[in-house]
Protein backbone atom coordinates (compact mmCIF):
# COMPACT_ATOMS: atom_id res chain seq x y z
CA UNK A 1 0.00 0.00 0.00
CA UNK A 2 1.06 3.52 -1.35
CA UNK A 3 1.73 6.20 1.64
CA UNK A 4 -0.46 9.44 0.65
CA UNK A 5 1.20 12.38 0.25
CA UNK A 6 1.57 14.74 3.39
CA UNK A 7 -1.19 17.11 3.56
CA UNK A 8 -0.35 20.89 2.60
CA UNK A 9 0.65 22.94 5.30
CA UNK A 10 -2.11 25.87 6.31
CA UNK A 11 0.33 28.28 4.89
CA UNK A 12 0.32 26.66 1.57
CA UNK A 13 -2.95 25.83 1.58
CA UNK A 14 -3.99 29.28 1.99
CA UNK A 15 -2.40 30.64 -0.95
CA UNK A 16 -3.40 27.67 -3.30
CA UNK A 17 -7.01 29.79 -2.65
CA UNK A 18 -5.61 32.58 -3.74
CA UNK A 19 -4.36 30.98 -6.16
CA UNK A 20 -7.80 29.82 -7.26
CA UNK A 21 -8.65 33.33 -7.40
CA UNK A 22 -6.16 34.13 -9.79
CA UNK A 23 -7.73 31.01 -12.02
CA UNK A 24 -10.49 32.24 -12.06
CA UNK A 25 -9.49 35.75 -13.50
CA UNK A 26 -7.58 33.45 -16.48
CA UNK A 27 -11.24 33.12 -17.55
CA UNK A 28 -11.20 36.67 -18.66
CA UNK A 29 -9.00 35.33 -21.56
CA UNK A 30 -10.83 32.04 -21.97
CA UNK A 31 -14.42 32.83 -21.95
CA UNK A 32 -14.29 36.66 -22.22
CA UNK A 33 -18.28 37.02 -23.30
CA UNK A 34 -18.97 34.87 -20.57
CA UNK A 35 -17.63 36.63 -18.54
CA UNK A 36 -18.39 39.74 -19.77
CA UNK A 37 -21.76 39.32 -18.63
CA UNK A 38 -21.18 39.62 -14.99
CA UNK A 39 -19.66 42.94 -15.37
CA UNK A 40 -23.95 44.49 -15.51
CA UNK A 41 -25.34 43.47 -12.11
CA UNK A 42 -21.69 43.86 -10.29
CA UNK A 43 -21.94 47.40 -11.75
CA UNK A 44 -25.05 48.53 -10.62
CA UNK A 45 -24.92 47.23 -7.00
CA UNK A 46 -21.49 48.27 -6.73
CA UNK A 47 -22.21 51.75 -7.84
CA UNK A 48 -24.90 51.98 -5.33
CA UNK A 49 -23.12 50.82 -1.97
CA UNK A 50 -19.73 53.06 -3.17
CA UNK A 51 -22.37 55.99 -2.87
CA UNK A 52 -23.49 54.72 0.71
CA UNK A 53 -19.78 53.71 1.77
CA UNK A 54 -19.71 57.75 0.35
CA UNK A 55 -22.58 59.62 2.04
CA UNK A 56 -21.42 57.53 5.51
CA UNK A 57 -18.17 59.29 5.20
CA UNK A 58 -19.31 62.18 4.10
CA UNK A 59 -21.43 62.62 7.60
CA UNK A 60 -19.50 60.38 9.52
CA UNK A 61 -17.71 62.77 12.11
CA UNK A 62 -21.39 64.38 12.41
CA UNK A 63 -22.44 60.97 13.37
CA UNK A 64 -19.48 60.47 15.71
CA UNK A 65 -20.41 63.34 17.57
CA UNK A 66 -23.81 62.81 18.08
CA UNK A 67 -23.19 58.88 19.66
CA UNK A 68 -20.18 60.48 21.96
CA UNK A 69 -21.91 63.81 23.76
CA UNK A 70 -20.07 62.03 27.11
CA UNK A 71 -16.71 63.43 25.91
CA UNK A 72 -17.87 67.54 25.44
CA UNK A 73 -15.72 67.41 28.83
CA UNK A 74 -12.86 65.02 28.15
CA UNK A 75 -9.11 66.19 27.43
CA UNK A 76 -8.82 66.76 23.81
CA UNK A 77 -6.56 63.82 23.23
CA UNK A 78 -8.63 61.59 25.05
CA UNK A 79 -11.63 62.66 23.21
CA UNK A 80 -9.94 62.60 20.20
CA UNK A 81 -8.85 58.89 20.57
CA UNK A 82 -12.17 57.76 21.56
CA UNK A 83 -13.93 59.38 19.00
CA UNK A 84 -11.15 57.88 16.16
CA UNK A 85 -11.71 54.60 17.52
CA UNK A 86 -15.85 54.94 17.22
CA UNK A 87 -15.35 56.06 14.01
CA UNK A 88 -12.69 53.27 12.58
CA UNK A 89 -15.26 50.79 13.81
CA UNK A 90 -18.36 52.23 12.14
CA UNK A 91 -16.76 52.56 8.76
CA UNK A 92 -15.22 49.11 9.51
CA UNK A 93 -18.36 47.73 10.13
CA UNK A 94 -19.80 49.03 7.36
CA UNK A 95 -17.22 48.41 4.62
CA UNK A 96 -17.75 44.98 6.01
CA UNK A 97 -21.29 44.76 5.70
CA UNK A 98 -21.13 46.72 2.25
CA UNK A 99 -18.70 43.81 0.85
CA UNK A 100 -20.61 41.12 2.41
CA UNK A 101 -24.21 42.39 0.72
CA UNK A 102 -22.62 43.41 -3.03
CA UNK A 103 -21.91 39.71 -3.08
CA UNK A 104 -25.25 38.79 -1.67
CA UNK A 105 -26.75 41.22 -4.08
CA UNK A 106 -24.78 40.74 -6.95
CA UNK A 107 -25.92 37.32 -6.90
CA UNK A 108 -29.35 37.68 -6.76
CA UNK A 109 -29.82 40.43 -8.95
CA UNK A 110 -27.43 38.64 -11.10
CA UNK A 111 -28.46 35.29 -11.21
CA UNK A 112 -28.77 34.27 -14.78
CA UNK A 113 -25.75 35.79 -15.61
CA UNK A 114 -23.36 34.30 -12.97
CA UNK A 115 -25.32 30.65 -13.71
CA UNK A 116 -24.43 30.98 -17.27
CA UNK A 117 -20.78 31.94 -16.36
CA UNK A 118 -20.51 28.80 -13.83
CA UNK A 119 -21.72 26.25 -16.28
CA UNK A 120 -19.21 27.61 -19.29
CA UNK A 121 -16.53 27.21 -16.45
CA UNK A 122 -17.51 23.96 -15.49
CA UNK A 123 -18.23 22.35 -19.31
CA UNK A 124 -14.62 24.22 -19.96
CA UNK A 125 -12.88 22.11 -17.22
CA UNK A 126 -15.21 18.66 -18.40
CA UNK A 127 -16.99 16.26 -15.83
CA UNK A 128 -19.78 19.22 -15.76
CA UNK A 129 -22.52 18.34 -13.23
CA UNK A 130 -26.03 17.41 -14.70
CA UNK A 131 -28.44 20.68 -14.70
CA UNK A 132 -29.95 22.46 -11.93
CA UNK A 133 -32.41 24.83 -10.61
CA UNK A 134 -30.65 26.71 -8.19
CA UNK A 135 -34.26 28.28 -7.68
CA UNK A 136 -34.80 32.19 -7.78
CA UNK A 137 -36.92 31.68 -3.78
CA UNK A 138 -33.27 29.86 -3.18
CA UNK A 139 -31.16 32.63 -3.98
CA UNK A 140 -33.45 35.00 -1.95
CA UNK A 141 -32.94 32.78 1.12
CA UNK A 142 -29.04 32.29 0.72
CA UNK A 143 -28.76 36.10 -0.23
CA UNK A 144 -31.06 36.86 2.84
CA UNK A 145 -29.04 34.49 4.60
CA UNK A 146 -25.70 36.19 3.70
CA UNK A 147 -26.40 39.84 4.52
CA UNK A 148 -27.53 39.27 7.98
CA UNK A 149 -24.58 36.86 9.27
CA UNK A 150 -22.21 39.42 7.24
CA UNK A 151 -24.18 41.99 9.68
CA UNK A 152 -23.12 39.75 12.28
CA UNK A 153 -19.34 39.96 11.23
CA UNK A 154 -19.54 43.62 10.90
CA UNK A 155 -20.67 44.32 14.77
CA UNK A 156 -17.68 42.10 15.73
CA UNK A 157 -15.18 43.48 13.70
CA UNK A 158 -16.53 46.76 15.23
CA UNK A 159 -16.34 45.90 18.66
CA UNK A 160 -12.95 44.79 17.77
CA UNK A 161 -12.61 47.67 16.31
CA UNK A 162 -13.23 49.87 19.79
CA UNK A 163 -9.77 48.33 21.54
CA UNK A 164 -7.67 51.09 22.04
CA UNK A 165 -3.94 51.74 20.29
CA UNK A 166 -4.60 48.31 18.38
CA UNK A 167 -8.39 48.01 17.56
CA UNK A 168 -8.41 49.72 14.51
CA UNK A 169 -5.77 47.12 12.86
CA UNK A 170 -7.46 43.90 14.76
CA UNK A 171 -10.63 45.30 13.77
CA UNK A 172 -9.27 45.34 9.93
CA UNK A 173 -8.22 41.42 9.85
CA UNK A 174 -10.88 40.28 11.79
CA UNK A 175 -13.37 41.51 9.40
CA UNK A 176 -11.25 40.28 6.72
CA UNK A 177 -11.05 36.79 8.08
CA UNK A 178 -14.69 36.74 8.94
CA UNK A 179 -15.57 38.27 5.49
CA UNK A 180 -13.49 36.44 3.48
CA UNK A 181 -14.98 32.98 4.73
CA UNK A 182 -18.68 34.10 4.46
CA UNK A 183 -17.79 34.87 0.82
CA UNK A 184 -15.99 31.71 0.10
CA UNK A 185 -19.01 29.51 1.55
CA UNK A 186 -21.48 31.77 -0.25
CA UNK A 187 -19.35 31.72 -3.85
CA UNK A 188 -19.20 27.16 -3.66
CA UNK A 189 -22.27 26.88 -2.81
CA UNK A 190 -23.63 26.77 -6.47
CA UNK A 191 -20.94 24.45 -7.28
CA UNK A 192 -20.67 22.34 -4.26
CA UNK A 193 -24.98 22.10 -4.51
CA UNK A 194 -25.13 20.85 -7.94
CA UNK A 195 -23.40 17.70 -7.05
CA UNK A 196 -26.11 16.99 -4.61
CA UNK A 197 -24.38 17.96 -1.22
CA UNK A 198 -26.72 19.59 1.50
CA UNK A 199 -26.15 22.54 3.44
CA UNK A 200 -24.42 19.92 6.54
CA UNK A 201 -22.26 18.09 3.93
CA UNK A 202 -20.91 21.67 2.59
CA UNK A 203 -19.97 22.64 5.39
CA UNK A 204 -17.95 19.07 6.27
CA UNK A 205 -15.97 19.83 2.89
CA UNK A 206 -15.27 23.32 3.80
CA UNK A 207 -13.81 22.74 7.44
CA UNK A 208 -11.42 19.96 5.75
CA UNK A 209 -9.90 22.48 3.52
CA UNK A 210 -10.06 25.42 5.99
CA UNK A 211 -7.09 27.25 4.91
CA UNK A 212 -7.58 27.25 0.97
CA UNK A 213 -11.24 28.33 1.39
CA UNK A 214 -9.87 31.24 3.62
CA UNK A 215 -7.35 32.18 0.93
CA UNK A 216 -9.82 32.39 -1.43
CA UNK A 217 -12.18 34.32 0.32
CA UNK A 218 -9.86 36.89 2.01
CA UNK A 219 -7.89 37.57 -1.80
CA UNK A 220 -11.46 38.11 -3.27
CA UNK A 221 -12.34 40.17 -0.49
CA UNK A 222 -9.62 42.46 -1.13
CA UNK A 223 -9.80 43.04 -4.09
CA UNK A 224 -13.58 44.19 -3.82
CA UNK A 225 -11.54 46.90 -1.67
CA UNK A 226 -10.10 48.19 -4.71
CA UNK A 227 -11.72 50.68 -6.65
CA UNK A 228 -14.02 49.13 -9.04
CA UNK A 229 -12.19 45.83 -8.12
CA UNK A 230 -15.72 44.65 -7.15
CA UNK A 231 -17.31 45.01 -10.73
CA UNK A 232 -14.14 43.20 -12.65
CA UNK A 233 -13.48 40.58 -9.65
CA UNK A 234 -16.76 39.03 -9.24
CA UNK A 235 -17.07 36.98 -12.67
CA UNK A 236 -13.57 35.89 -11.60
CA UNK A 237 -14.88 34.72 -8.48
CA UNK A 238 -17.51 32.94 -9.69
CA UNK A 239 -15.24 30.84 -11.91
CA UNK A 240 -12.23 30.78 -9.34
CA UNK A 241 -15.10 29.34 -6.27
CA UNK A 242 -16.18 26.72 -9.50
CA UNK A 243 -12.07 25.55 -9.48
CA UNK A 244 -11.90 25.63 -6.13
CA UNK A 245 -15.51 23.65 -5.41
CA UNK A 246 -14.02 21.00 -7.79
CA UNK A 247 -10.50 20.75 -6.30
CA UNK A 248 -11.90 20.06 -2.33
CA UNK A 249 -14.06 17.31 -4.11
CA UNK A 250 -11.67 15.95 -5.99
CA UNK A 251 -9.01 16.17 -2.68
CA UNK A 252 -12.30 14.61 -0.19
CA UNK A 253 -12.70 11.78 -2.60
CA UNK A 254 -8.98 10.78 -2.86
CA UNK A 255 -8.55 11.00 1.44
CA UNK A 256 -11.11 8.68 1.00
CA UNK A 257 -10.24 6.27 -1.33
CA UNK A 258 -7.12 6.59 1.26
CA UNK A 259 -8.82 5.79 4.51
CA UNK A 260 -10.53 2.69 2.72
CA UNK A 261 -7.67 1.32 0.74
């Protein structure tokens, strides 16, 4: 009997998902009308939370000031501080909820368009799955689903956020990390569902590739940061969560045929 291969370190692991991020942008060049097509809905909904992400800035300190009337009296610096830190963890939170519901959005207002662009990925790589409703009542639920535990992530990476000296840089990875993972389990759903797995068995594939499904959702996370990232990055993340659906399969079934051999 054959001794399996070591398992990938976390480290490793974590940038094969970004890796599978970078995949999927390769589709640009491979099925560039397909993908194309995703540019519509990410544009609209992007263009709409930018101008919320926007106006909250815009009023921001105005809103600071109202929650924080306790420190009229404080030292200036102390104020100052306490006030900063409010205010890192409201945008925080937001940008986090923002990123969390473009995807959710995106998705839903998208729908046909990011179905057609999954099933050219997955006839492109071969062994496509058979057809499937995904169901326009499912993508409600999952996109209903999505915005409130990324409103969840949001009021922890804000009360993160509120340490003092270091929240404002905890409170940026944690919401990262969170944020990251919720879009990674949202992305392979469609994927990991048209091979018949539940919501439980999902999640069982998920936690045994921890670190690559991480990678993957913190690099697409980042680069929804970016400037109009959003709009260009989420047809690639649709075909890069396809690759990446298909790889933790393929890896499952081989620790399997492991365990029993």
């Amino acid at each position: 009997m054959t001794t399996p291969p070591p398992a990938p370190r976390p480290v490793a692991s974590f940038f094969r998902g970004v890796g599978d991020l970078g995949r999927g942008f390769a589709f640009w060049g491979r099925l560039p009308g397909r993908m194309a097509l995703g540019l519509i809905p990410a544009a609209i909904v992007g263009i709409l939370l930018l101008a919320g992400i926007i106006t909250l800035v815009v009023f921001l300190r105005d809103i600071v000031d109202a929650l924080t009337p306790f420190a009229e009296d404080w030292a200036e610096v102390a104020a100052s501080l306490v006030r900063l830190g409010i205010g890192a963890a409201i945008l925080g939170g937001a940008v986090v909820l923002a990123v969390v519901s473009f995807t959710a959005l995106t998705l839903l207002v998208g729908d046909p368009f990011y179905e057609r662009i999954w099933r050219s990925v997955e006839q492109h790589l071969g062994d496509a799955p058979p057809e499937s409703d995904y169901g326009f009542w499912r993508s409600i639920r999952d996109s209903i689903g999505l915005i409130l535990r990324g409103l969840l992530a949001a009021i922890v990476a804000g009360l993160v956020g509120l340490i003092p000296a270091v929240g404002s840089v905890l409170g940026a990875v944690t919401a990262a990390f969170l944020t990251g993972w919720l879009l990674a389990d949202e992305l392979t759903s469609r994927a990991l569902s048209a091979r018949g797995l539940d919501a439980a068995a999902r999640r069982r594939v998920r936690r045994g590739h921890r670190a690559r499904v991480l990678g993957f959702g913190v690099a697409t996370q980042l680069c929804f940061l970016i400037p109009l990232g959003a709009v260009v990055a989420m047809p690639a993340a649709v075909a890069g969560s396809t690759l990446l659906a298909r790889r933790m399969l393929d890896t499952t079934a081989a620790d399997t045929a492991d365990t029993t051999a």
